[in-house]
C-alpha atoms as a PDB file:
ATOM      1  CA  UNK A   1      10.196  -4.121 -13.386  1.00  0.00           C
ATOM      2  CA  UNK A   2       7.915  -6.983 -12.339  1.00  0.00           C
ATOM      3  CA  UNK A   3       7.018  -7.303  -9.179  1.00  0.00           C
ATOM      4  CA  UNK A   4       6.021 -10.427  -7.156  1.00  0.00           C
ATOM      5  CA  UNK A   5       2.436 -12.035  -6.234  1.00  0.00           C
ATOM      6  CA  UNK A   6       0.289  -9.379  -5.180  1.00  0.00           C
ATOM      7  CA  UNK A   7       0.386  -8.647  -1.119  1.00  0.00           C
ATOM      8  CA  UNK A   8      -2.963  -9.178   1.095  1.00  0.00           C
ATOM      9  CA  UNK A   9      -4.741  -6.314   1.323  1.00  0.00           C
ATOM     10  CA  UNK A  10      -3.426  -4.548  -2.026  1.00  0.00           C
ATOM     11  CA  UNK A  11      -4.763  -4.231  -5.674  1.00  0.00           C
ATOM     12  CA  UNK A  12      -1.860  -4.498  -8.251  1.00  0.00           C
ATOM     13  CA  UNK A  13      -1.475  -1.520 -10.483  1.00  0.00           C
ATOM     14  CA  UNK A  14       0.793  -1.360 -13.934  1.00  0.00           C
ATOM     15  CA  UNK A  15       3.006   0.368 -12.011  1.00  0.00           C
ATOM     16  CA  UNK A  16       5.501  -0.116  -9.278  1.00  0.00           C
ATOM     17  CA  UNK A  17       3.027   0.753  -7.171  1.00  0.00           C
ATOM     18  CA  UNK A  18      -0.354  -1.021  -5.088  1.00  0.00           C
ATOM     19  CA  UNK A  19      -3.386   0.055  -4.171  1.00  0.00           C
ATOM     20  CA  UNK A  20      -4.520  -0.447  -0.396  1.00  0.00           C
ATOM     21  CA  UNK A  21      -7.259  -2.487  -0.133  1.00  0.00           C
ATOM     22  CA  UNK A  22      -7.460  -2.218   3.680  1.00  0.00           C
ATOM     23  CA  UNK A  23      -5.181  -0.339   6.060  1.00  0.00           C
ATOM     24  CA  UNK A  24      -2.838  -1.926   8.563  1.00  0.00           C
ATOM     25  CA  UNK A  25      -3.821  -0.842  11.733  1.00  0.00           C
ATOM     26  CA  UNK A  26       0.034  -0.047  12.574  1.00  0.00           C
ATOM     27  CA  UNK A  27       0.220   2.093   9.451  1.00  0.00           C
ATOM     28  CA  UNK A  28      -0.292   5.725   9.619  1.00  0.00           C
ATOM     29  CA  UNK A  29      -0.350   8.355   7.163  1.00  0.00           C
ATOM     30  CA  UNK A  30      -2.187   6.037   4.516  1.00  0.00           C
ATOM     31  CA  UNK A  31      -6.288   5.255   3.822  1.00  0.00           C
ATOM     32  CA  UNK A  32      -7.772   2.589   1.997  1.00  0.00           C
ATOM     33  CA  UNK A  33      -7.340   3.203  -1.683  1.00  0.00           C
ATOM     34  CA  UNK A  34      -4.351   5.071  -1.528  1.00  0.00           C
ATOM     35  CA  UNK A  35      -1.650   4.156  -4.457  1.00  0.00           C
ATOM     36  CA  UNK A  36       1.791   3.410  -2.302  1.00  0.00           C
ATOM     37  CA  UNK A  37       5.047   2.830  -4.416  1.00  0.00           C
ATOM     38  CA  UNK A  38       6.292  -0.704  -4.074  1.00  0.00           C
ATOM     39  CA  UNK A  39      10.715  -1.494  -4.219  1.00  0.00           C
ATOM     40  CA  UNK A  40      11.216  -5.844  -4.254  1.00  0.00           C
ATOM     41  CA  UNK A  41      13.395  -6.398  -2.184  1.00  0.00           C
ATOM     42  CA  UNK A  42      15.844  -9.415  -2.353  1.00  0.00           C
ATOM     43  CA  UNK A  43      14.290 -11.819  -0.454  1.00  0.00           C
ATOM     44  CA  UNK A  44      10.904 -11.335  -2.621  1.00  0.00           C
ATOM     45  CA  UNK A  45       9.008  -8.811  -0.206  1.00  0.00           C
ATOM     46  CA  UNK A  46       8.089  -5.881  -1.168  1.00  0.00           C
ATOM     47  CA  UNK A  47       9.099  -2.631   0.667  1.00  0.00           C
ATOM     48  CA  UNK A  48       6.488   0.653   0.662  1.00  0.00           C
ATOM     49  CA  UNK A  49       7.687   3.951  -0.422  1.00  0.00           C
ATOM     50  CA  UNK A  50       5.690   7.000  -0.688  1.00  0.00           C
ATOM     51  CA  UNK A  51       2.162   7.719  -1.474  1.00  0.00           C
ATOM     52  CA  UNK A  52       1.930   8.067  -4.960  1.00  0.00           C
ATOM     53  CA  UNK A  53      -1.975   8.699  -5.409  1.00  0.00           C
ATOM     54  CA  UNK A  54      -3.862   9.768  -2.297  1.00  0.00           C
ATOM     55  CA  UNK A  55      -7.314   8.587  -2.359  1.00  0.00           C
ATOM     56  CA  UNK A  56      -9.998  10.555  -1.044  1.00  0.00           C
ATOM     57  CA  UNK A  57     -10.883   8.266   1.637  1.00  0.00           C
ATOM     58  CA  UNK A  58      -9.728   9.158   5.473  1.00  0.00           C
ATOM     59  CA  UNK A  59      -8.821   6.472   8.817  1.00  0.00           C
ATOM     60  CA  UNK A  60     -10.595   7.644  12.065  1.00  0.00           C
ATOM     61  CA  UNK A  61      -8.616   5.557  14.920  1.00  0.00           C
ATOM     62  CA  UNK A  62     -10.279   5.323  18.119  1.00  0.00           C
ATOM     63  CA  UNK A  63      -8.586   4.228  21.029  1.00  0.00           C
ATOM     64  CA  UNK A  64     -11.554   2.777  22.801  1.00  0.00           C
END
């Protein structure tokens, strides 16, 4: 399967997968570094799945 252009704030990987490169501030449940599987969808975009690879890393939100 090959997948489109990379997305902003991802790494490609050989997989169907990317790396974060920086965390949505929306997103929970991921860090920066963490491997997310990847589906294209029709229209080009691609859709996240699951975490694949948890990276060590951790998001502290403050609400300040």
């Amino acid at each position: 399967m090959e997948l489109p252009a990379p997305l902003a704030g991802t790494v490609p990987t050989t997989r169907p997968a990317v790396q974060l490169d920086n965390t949505p501030w929306f997103v929970r449940g991921v860090a920066t570094e963490d491997v997310i599987r990847v589906q294209p969808h029709d229209d080009g975009a691609l859709w996240a799945g699951e975490t694949v690879q948890p990276s060590q890393n951790c998001i502290i939100r403050s609400s300040a």
